[in-house]
Protein backbone atom coordinates (compact mmCIF):
# COMPACT_ATOMS: atom_id res chain seq x y z
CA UNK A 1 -10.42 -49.24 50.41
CA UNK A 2 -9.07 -50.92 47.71
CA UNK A 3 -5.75 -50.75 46.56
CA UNK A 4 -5.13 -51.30 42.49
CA UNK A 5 -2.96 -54.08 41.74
CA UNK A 6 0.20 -52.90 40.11
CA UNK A 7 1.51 -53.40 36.50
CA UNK A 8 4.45 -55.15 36.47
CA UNK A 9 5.38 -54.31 33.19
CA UNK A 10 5.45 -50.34 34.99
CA UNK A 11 7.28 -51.58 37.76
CA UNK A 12 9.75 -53.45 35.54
CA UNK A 13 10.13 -50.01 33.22
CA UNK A 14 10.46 -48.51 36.27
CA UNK A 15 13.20 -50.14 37.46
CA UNK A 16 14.67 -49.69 34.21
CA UNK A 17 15.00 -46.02 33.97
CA UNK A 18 16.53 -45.69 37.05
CA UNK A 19 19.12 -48.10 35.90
CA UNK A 20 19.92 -46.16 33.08
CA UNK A 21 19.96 -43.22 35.16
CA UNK A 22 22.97 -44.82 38.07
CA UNK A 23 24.79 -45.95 34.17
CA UNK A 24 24.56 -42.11 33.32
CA UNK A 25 25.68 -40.27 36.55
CA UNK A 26 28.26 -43.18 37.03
CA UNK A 27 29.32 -42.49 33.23
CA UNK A 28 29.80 -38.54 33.85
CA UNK A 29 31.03 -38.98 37.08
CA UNK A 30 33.66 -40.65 35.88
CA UNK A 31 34.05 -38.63 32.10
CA UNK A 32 33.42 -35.20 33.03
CA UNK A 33 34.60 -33.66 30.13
CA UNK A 34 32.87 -36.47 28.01
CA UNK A 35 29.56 -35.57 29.82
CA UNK A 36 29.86 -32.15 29.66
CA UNK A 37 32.29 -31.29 27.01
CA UNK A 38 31.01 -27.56 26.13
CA UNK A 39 31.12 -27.01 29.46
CA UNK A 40 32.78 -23.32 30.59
CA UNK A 41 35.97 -23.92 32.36
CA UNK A 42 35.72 -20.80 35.00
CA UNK A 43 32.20 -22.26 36.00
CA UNK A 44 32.24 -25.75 38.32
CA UNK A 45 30.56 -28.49 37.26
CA UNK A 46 27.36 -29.94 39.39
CA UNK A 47 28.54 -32.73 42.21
CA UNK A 48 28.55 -35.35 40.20
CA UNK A 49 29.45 -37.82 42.60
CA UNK A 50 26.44 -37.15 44.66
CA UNK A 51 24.34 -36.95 41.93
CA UNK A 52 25.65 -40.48 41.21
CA UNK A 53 25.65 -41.70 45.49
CA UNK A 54 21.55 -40.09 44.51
CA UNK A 55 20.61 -42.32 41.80
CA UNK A 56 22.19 -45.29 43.04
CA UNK A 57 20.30 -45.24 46.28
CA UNK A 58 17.01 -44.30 44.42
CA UNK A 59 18.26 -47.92 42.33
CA UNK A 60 18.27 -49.75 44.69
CA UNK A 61 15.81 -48.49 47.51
CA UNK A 62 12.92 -48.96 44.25
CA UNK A 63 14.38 -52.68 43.54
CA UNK A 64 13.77 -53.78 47.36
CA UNK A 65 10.42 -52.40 47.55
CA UNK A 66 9.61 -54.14 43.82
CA UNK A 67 11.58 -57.68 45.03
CA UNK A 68 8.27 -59.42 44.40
CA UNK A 69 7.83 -58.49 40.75
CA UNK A 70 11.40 -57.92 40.09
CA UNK A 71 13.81 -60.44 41.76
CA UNK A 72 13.39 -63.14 39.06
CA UNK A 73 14.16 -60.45 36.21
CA UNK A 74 18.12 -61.89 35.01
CA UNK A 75 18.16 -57.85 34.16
CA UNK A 76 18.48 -57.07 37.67
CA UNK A 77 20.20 -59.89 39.43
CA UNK A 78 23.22 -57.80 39.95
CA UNK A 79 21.75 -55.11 42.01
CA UNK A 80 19.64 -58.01 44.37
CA UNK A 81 23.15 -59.79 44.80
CA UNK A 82 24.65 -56.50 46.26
CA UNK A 83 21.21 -56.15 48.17
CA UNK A 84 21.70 -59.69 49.67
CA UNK A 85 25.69 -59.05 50.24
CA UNK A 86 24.77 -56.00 52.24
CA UNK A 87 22.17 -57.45 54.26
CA UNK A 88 24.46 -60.55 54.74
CA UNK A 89 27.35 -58.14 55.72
CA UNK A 90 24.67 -56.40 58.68
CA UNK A 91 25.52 -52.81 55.80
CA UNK A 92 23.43 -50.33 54.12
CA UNK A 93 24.14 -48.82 50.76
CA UNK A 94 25.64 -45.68 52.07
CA UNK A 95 28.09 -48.54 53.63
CA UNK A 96 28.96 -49.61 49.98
CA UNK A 97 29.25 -45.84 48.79
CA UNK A 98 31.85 -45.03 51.16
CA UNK A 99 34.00 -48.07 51.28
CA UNK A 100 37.28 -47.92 49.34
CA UNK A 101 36.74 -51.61 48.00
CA UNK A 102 40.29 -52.80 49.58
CA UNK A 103 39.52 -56.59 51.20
CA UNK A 104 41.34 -55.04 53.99
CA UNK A 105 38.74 -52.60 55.20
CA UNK A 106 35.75 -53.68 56.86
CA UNK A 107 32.96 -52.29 55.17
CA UNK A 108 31.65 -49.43 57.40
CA UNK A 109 30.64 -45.49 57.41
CA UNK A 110 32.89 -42.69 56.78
CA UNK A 111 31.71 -41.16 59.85
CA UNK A 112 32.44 -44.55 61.72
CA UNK A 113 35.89 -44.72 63.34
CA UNK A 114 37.83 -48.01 62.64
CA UNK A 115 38.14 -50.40 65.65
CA UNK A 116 41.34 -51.41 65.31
């Protein structure tokens, strides 16, 4: 059977929107009442962290499996550097999301216990 050979210029549009998509969740995520500023104050607002943890790892899982069309694209050089660092530190993204960013800390799992 054959396969069709895909449009790069759909891949790369892609890859894009779900870029915009980590910028948005990361932007309410962190602005709340920015985001959602009519928002009633006796009704909670959506997770927005995992709806950010969500579109990050939908990011990034779609840039690996595009590398081949993607990789060379300066747009996303940023998001194959973490890739590599991850892959170079033996971590997954869900490594990343959990990590408090302190130099200190390994990265690792929340539901990993620390060695030390």
């Amino acid at each position: 059977m054959n396969t069709p050979t895909p449009d790069p210029r759909a891949i790369r549009d892609r890859a894009q929107q779900l870029k915009r998509e980590v910028f948005n969740a990361t932007a309410a995520a962190n602005n709340p009442d920015m985001a959602y500023p009519d928002w009633p104050d006796d009704v909670p607002l959506p997770d927005l962290a995992h709806r950010e943890d969500t579109s990050e790892a939908a990011y990034y899982q779609y840039l690996a499996e595009h590398r081949e069309y993607l990789e060379r694209d300066t747009e996303f050089r940023n998001g194959y550097e973490l890739l590599d660092w991850l892959t170079a530190e033996g971590a997954d993204l869900r490594d990343y999301q959990t990590w408090s960013c302190d130099p200190e800390e390994p990265l690792r799992r929340s539901d990993r216990h620390r060695s030390r």
